[in-house]
PDB file of N, CA and C in Angstrom:
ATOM      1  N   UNK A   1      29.954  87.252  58.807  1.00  0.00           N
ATOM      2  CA  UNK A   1      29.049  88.130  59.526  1.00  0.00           C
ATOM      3  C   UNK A   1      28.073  88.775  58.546  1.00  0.00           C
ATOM      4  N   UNK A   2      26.928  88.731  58.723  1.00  0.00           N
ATOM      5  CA  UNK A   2      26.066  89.172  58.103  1.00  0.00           C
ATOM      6  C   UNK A   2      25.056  90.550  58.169  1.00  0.00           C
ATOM      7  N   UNK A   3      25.400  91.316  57.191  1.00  0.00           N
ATOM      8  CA  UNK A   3      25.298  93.082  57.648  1.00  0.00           C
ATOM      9  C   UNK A   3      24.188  93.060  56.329  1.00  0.00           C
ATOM     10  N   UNK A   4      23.149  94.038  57.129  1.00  0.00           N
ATOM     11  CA  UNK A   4      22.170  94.570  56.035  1.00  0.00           C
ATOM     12  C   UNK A   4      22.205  95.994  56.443  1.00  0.00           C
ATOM     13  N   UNK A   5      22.825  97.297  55.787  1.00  0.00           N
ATOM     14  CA  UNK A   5      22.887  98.408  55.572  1.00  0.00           C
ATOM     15  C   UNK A   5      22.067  98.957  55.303  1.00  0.00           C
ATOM     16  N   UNK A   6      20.792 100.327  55.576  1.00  0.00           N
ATOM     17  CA  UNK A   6      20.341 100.926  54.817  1.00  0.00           C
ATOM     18  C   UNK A   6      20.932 102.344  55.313  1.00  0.00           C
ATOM     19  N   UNK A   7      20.216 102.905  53.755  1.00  0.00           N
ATOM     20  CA  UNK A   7      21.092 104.381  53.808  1.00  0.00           C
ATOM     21  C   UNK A   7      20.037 104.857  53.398  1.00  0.00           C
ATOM     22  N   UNK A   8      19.531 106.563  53.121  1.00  0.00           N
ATOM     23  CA  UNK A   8      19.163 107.687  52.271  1.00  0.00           C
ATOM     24  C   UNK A   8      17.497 107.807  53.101  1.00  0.00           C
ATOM     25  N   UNK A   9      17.899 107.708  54.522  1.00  0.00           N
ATOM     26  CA  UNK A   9      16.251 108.073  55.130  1.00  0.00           C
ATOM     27  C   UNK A   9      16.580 109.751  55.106  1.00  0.00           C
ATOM     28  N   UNK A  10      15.561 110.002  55.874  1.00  0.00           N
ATOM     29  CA  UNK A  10      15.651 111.745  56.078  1.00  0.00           C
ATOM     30  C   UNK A  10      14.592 112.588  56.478  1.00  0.00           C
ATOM     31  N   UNK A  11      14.643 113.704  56.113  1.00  0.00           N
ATOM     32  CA  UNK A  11      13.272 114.542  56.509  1.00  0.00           C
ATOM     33  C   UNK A  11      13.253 115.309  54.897  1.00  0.00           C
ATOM     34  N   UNK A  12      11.799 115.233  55.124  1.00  0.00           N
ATOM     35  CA  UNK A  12      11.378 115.235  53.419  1.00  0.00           C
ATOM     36  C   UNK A  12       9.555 115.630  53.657  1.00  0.00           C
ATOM     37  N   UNK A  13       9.434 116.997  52.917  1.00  0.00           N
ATOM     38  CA  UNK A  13       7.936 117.359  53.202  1.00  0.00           C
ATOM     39  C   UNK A  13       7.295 116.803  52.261  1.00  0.00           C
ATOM     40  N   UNK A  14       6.183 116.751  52.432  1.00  0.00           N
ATOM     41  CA  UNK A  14       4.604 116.039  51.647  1.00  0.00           C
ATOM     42  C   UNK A  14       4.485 116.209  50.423  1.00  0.00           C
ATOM     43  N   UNK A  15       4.475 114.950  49.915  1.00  0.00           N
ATOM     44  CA  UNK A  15       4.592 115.119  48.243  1.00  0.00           C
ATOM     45  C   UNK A  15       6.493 114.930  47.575  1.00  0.00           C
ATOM     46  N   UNK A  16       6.946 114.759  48.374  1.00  0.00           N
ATOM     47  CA  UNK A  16       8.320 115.147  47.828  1.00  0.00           C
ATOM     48  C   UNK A  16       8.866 113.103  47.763  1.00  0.00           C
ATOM     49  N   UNK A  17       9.713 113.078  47.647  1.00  0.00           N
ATOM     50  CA  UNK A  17      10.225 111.983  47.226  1.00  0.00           C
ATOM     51  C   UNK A  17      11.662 111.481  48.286  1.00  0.00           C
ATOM     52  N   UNK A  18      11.980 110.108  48.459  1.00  0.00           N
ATOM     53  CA  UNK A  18      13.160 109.460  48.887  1.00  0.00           C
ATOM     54  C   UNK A  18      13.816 108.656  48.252  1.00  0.00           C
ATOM     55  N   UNK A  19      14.702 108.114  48.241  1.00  0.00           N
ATOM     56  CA  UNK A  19      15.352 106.582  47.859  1.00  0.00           C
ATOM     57  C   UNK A  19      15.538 105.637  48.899  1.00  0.00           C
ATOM     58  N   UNK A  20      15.802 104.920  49.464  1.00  0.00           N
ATOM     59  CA  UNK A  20      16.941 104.051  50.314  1.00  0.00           C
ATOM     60  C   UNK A  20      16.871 103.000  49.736  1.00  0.00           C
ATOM     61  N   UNK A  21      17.967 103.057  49.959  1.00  0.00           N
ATOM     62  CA  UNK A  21      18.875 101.666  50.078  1.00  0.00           C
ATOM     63  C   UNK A  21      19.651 100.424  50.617  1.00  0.00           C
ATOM     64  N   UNK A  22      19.729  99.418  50.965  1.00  0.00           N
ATOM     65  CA  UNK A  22      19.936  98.686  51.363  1.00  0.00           C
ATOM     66  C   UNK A  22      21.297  97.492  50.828  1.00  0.00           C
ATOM     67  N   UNK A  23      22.470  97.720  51.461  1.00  0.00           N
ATOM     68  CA  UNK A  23      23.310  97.239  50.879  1.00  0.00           C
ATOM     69  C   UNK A  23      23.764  95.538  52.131  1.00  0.00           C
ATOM     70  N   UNK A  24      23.736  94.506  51.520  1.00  0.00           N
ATOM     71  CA  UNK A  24      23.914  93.410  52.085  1.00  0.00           C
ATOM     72  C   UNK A  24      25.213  92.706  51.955  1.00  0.00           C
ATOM     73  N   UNK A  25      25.734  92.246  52.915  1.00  0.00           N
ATOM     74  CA  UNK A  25      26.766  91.338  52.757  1.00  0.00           C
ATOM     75  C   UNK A  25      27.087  90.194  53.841  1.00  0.00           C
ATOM     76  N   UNK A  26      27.532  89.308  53.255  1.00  0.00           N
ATOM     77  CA  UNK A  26      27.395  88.066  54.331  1.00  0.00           C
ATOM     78  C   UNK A  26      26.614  87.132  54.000  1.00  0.00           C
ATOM     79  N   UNK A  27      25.611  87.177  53.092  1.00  0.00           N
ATOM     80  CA  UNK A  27      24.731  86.310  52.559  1.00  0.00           C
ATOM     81  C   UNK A  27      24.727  86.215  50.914  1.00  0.00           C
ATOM     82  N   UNK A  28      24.230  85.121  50.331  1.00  0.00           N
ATOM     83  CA  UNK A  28      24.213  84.582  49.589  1.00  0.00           C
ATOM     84  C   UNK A  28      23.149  85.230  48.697  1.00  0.00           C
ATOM     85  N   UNK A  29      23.275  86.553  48.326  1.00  0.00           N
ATOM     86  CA  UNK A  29      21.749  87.506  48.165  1.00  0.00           C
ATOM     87  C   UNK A  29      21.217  87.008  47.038  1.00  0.00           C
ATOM     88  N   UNK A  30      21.701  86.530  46.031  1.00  0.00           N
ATOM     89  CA  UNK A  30      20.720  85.889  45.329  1.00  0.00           C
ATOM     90  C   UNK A  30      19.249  84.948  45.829  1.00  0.00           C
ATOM     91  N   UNK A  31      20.104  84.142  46.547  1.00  0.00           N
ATOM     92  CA  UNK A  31      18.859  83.369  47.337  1.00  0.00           C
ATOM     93  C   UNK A  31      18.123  83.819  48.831  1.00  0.00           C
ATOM     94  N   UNK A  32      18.104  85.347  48.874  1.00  0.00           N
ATOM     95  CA  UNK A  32      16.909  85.933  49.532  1.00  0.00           C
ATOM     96  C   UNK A  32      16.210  86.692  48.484  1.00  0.00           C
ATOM     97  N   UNK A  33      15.123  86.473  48.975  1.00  0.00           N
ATOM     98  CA  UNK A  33      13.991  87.408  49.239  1.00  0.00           C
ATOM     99  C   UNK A  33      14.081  88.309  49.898  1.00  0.00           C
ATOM    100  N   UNK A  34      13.747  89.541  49.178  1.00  0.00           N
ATOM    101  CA  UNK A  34      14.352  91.324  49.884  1.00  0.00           C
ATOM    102  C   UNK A  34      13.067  91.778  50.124  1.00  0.00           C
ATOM    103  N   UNK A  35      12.747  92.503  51.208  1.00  0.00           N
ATOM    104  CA  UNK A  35      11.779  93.668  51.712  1.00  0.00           C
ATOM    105  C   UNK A  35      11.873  94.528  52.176  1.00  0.00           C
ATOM    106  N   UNK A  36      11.393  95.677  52.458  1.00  0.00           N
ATOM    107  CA  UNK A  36      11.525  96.558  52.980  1.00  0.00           C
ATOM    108  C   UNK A  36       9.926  96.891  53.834  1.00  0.00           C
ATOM    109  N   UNK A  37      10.274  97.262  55.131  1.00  0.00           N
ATOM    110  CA  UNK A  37       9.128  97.033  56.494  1.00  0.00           C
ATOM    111  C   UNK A  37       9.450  98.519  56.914  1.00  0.00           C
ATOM    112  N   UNK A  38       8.651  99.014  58.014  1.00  0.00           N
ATOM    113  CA  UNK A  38       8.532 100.202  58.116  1.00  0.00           C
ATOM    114  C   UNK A  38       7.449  99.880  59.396  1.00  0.00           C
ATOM    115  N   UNK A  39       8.389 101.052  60.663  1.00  0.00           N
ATOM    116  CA  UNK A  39       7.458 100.683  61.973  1.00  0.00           C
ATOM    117  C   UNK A  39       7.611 102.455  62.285  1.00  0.00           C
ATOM    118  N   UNK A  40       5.862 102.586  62.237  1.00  0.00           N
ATOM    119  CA  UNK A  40       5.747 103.781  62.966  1.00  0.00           C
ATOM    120  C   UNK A  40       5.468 104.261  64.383  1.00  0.00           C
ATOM    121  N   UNK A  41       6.140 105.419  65.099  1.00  0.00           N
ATOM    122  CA  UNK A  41       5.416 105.002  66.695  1.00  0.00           C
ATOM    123  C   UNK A  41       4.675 104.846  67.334  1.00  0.00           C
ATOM    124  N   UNK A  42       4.507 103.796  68.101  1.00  0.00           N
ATOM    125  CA  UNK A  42       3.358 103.069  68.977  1.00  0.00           C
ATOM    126  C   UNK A  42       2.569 102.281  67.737  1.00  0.00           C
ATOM    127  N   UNK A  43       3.167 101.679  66.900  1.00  0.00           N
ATOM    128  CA  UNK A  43       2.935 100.791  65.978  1.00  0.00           C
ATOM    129  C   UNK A  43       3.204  99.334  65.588  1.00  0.00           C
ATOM    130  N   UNK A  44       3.020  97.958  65.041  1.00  0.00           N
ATOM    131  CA  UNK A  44       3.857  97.375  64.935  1.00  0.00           C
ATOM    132  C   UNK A  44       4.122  97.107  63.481  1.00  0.00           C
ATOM    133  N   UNK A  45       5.596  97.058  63.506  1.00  0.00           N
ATOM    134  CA  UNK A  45       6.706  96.702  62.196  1.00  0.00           C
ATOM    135  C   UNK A  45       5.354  96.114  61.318  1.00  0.00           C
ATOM    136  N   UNK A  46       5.327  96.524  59.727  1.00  0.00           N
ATOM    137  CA  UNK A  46       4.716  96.048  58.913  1.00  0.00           C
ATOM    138  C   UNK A  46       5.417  95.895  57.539  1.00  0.00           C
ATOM    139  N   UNK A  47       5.099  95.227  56.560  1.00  0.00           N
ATOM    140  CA  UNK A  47       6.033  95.228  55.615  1.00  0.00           C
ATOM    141  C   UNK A  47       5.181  96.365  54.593  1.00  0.00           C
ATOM    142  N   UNK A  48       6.227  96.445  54.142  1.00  0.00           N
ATOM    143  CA  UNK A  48       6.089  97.844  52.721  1.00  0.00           C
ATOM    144  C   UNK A  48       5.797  97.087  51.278  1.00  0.00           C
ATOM    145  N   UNK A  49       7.268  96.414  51.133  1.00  0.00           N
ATOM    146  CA  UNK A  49       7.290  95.791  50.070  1.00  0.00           C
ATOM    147  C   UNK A  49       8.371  94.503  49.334  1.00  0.00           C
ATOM    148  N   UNK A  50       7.915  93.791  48.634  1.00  0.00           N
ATOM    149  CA  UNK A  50       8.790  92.731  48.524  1.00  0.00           C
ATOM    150  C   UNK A  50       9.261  92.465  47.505  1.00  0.00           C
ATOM    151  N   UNK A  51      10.715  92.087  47.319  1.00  0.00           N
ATOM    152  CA  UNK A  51      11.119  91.481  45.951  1.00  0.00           C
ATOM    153  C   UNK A  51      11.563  90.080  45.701  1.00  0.00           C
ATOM    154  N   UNK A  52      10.907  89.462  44.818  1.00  0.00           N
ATOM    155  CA  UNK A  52      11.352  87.538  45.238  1.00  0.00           C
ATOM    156  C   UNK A  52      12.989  87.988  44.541  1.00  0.00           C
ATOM    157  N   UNK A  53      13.471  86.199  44.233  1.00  0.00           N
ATOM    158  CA  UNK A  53      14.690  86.247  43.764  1.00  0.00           C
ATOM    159  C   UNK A  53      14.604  86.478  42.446  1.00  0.00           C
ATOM    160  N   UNK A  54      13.276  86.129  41.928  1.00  0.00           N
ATOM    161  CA  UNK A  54      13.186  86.446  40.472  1.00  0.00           C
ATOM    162  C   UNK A  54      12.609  87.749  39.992  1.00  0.00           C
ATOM    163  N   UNK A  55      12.578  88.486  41.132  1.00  0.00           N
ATOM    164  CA  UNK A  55      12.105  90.336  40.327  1.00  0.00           C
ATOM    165  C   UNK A  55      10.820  90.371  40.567  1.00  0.00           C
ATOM    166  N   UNK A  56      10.411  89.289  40.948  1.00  0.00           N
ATOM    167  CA  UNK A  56       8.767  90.021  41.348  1.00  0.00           C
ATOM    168  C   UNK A  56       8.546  90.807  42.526  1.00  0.00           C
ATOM    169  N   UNK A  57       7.356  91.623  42.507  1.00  0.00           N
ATOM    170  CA  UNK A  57       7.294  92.707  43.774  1.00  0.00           C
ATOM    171  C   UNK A  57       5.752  92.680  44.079  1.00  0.00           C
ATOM    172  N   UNK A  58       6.007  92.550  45.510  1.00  0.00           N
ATOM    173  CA  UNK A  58       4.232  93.009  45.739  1.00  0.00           C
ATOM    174  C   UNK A  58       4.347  94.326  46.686  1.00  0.00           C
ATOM    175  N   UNK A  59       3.401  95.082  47.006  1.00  0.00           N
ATOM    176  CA  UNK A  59       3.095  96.187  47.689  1.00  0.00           C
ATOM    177  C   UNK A  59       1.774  96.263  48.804  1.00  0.00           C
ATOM    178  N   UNK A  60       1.781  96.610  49.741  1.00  0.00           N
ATOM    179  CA  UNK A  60       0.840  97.124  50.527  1.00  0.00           C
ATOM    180  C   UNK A  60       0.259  97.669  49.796  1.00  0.00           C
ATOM    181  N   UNK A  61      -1.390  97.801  50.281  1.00  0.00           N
ATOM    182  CA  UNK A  61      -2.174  98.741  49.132  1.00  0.00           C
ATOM    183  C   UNK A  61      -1.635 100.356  49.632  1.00  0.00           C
ATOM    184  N   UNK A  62      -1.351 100.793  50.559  1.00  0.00           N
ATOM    185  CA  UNK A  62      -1.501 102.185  50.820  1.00  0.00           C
ATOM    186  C   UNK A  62      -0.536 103.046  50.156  1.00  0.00           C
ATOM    187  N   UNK A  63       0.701 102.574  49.300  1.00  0.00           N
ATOM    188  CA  UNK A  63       1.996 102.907  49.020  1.00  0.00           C
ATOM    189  C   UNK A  63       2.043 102.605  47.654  1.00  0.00           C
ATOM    190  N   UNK A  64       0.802 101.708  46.978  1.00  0.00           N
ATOM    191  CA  UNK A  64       1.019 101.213  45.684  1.00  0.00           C
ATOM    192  C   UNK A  64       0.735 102.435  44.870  1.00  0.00           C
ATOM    193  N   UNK A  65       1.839 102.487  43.606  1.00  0.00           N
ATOM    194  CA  UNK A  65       1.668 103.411  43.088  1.00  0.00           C
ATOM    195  C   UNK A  65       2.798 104.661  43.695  1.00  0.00           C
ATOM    196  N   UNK A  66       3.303 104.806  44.173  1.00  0.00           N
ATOM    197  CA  UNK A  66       4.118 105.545  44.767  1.00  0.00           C
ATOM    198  C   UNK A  66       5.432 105.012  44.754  1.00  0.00           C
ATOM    199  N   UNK A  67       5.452 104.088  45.970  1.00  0.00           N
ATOM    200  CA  UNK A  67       6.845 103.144  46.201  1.00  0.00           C
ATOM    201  C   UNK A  67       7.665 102.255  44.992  1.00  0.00           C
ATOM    202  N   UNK A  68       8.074 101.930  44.792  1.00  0.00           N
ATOM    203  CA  UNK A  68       8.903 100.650  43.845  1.00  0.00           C
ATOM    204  C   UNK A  68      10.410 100.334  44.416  1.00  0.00           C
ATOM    205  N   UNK A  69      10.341  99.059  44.492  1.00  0.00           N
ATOM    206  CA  UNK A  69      11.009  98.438  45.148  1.00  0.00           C
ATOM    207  C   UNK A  69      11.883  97.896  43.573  1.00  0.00           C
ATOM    208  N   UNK A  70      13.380  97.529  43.886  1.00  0.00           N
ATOM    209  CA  UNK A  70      14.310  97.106  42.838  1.00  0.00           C
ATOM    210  C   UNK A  70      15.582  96.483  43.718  1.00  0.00           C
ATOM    211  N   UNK A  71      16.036  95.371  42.844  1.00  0.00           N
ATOM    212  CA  UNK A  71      17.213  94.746  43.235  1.00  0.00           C
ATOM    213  C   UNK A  71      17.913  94.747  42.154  1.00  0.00           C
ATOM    214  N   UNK A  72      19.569  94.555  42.921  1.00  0.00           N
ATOM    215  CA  UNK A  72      20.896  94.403  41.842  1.00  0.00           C
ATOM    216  C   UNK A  72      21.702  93.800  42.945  1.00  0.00           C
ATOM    217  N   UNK A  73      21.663  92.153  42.263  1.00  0.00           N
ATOM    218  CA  UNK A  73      21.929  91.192  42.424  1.00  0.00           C
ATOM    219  C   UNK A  73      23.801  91.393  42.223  1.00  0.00           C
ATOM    220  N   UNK A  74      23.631  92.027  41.008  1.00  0.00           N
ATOM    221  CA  UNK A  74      25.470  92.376  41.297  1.00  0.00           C
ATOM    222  C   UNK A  74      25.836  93.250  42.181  1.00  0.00           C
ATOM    223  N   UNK A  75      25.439  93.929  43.032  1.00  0.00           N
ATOM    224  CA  UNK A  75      25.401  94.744  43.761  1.00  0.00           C
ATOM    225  C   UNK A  75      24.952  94.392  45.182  1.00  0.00           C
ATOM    226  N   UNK A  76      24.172  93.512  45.137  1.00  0.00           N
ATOM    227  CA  UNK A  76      23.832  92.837  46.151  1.00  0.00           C
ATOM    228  C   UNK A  76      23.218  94.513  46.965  1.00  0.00           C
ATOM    229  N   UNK A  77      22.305  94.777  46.529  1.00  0.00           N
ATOM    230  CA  UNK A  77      21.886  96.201  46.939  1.00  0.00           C
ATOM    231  C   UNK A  77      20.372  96.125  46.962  1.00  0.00           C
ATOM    232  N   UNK A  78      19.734  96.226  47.249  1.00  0.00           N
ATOM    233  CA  UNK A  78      18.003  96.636  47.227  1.00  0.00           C
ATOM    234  C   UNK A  78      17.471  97.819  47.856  1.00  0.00           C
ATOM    235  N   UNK A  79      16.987  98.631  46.750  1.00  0.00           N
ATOM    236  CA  UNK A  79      16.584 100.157  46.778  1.00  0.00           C
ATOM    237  C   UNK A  79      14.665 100.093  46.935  1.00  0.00           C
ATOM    238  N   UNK A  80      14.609 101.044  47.307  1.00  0.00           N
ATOM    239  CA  UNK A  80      12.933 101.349  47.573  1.00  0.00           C
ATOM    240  C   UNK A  80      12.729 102.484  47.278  1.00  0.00           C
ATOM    241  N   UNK A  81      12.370 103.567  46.334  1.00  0.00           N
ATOM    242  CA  UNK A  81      12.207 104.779  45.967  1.00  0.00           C
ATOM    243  C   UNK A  81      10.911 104.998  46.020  1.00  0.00           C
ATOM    244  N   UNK A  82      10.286 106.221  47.111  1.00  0.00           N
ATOM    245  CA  UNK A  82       9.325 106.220  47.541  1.00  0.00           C
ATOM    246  C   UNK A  82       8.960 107.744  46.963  1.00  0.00           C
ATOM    247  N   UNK A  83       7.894 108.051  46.278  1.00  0.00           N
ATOM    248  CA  UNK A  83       7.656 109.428  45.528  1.00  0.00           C
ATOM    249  C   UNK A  83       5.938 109.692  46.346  1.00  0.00           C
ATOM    250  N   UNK A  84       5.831 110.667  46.233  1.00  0.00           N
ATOM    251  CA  UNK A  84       4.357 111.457  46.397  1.00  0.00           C
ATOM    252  C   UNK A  84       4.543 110.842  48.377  1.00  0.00           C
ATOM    253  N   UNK A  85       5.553 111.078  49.075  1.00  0.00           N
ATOM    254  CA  UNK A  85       5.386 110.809  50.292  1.00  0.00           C
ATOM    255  C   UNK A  85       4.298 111.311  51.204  1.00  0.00           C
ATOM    256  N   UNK A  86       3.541 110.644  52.068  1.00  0.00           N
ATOM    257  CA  UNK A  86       2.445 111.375  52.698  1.00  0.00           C
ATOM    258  C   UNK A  86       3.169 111.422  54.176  1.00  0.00           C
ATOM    259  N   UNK A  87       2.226 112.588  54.889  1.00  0.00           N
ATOM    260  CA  UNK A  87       2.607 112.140  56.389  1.00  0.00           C
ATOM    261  C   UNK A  87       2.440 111.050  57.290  1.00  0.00           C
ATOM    262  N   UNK A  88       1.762 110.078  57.103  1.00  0.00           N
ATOM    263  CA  UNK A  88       1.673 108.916  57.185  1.00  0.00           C
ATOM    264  C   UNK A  88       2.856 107.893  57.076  1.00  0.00           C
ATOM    265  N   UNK A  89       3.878 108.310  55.823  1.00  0.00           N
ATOM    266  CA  UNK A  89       4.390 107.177  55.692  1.00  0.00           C
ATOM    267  C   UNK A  89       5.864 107.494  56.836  1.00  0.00           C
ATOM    268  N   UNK A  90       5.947 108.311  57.556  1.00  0.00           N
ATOM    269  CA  UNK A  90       7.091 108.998  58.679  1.00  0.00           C
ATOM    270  C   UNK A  90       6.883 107.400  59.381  1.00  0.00           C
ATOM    271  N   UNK A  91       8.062 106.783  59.654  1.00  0.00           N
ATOM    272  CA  UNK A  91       8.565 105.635  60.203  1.00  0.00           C
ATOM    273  C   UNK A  91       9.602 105.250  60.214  1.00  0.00           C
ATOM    274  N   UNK A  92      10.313 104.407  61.002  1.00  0.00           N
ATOM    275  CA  UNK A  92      11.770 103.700  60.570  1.00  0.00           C
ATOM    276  C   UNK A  92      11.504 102.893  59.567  1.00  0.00           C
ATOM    277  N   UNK A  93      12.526 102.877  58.665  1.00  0.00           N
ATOM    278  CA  UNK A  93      11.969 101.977  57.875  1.00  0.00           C
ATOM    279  C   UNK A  93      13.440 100.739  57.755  1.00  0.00           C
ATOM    280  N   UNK A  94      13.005  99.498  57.574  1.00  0.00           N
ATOM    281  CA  UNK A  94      13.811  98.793  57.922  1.00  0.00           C
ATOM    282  C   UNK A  94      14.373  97.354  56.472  1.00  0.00           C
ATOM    283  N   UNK A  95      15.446  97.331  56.344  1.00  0.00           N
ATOM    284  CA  UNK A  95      15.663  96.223  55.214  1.00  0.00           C
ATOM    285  C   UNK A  95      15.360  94.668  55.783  1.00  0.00           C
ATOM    286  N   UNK A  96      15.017  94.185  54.899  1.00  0.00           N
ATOM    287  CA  UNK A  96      14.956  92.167  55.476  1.00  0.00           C
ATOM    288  C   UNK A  96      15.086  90.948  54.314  1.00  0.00           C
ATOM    289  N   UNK A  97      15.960  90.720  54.830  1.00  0.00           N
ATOM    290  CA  UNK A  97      15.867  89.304  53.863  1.00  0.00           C
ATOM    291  C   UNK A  97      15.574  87.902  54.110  1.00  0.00           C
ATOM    292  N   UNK A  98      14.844  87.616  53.954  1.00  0.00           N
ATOM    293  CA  UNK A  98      14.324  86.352  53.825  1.00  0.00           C
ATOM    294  C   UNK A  98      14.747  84.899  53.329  1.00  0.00           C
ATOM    295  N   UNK A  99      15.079  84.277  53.573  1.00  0.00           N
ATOM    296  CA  UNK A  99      16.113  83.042  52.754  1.00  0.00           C
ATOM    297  C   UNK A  99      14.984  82.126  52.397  1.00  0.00           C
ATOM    298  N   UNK A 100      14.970  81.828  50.667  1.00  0.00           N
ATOM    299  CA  UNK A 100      14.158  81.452  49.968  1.00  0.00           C
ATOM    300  C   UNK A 100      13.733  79.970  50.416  1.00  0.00           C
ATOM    301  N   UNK A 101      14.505  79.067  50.113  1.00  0.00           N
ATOM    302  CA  UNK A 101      14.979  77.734  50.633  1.00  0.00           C
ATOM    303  C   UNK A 101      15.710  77.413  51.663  1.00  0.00           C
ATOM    304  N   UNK A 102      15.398  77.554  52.978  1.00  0.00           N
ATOM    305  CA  UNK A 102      15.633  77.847  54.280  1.00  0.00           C
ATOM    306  C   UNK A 102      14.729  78.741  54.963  1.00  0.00           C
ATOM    307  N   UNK A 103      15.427  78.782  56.946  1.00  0.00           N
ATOM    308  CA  UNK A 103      14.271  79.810  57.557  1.00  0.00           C
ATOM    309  C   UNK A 103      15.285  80.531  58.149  1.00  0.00           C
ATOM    310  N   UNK A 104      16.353  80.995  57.260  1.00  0.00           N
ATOM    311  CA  UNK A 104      16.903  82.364  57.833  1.00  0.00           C
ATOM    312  C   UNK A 104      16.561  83.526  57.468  1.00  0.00           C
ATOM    313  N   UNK A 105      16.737  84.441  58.691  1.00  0.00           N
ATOM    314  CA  UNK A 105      16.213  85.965  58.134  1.00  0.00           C
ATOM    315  C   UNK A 105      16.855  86.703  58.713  1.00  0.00           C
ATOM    316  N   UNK A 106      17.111  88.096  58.109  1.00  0.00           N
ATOM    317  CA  UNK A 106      18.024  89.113  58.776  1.00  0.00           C
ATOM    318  C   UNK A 106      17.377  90.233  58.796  1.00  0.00           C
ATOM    319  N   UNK A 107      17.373  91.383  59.464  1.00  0.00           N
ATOM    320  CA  UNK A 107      17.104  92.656  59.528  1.00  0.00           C
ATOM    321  C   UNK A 107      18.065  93.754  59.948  1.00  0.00           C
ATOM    322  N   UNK A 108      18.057  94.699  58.821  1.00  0.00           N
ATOM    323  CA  UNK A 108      19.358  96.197  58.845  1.00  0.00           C
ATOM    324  C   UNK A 108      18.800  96.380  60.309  1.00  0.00           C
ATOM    325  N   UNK A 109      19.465  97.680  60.772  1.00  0.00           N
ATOM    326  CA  UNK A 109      19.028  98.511  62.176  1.00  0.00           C
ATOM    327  C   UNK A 109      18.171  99.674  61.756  1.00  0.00           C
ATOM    328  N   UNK A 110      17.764  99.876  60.829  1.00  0.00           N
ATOM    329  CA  UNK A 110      16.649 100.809  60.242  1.00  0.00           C
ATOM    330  C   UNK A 110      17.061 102.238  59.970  1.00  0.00           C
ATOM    331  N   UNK A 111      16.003 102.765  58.837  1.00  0.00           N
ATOM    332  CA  UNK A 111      16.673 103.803  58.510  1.00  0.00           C
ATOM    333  C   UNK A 111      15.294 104.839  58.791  1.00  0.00           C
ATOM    334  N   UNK A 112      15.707 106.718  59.734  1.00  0.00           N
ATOM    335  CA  UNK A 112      14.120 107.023  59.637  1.00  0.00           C
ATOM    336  C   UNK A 112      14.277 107.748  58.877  1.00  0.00           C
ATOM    337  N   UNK A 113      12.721 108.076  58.150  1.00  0.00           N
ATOM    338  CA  UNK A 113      12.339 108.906  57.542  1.00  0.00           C
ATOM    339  C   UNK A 113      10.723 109.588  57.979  1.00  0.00           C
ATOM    340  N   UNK A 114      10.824 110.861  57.795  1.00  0.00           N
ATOM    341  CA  UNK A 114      10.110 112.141  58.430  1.00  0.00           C
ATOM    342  C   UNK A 114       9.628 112.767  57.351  1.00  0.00           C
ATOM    343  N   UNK A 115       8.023 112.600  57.172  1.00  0.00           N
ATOM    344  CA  UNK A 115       7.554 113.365  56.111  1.00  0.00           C
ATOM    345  C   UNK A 115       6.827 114.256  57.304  1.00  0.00           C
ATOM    346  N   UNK A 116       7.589 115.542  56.816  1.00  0.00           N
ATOM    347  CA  UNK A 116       6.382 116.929  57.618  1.00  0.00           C
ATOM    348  C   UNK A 116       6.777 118.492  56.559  1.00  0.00           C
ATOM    349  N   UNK A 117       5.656 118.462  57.171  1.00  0.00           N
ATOM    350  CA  UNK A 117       6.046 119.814  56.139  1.00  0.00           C
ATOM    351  C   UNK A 117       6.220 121.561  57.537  1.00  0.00           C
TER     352      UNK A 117
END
């Protein structure tokens, strides 16, 4: 059975900072591709940010510079630490993995987070 966990959303005022995390099991996490997506209301799901299997990351422009995305492959864990939060970025935000060589994909049940001051 295949579970993608995230943890550490919250309510957090402007400018202040988060973590989450995303803990996976059931899959073969080396060979996904990790992201983290984020759907705000009356919006649709968009991605945030991505990590291949080899550590590379890309970013949306609106978050670059702020966000950083990281994996631990022994851990089978993928974190997103999001600093200088705006009110804007208030959404569920959601884990996904992608299967590199194949077309499977999974998605956590999302985690929210509330920037207000």
């Amino acid at each position: 059975q295949v579970q993608l966990v995230e943890s550490g959303g919250g309510l957090v005022q402007p400018g202040g900072s988060l973590r989450l995390s995303c803990a996976a099991s059931g899959i073969n996490f080396s060979a996904y591709a990790m992201g983290w997506y984020r759907q705000a209301p009356g919006k649709p799901r968009e991605l945030v940010a991505r990590i291949t299997i080899g550590g590379r990351t890309n970013y949306v422009d609106p978050v670059k510079g702020r966000f950083t995305i990281s994996r631990d492959n022994a851990k089978n864990t993928v974190d997103l630490q999001m600093n200088s939060l705006k009110l804007e970025d208030t959404a569920v935000y959601y884990c996904n993995a992608g299967q590199v060589l194949g077309t499977k994909e999974y998605w956590g049940q999302g985690t929210q987070v509330t920037v207000s001051s």
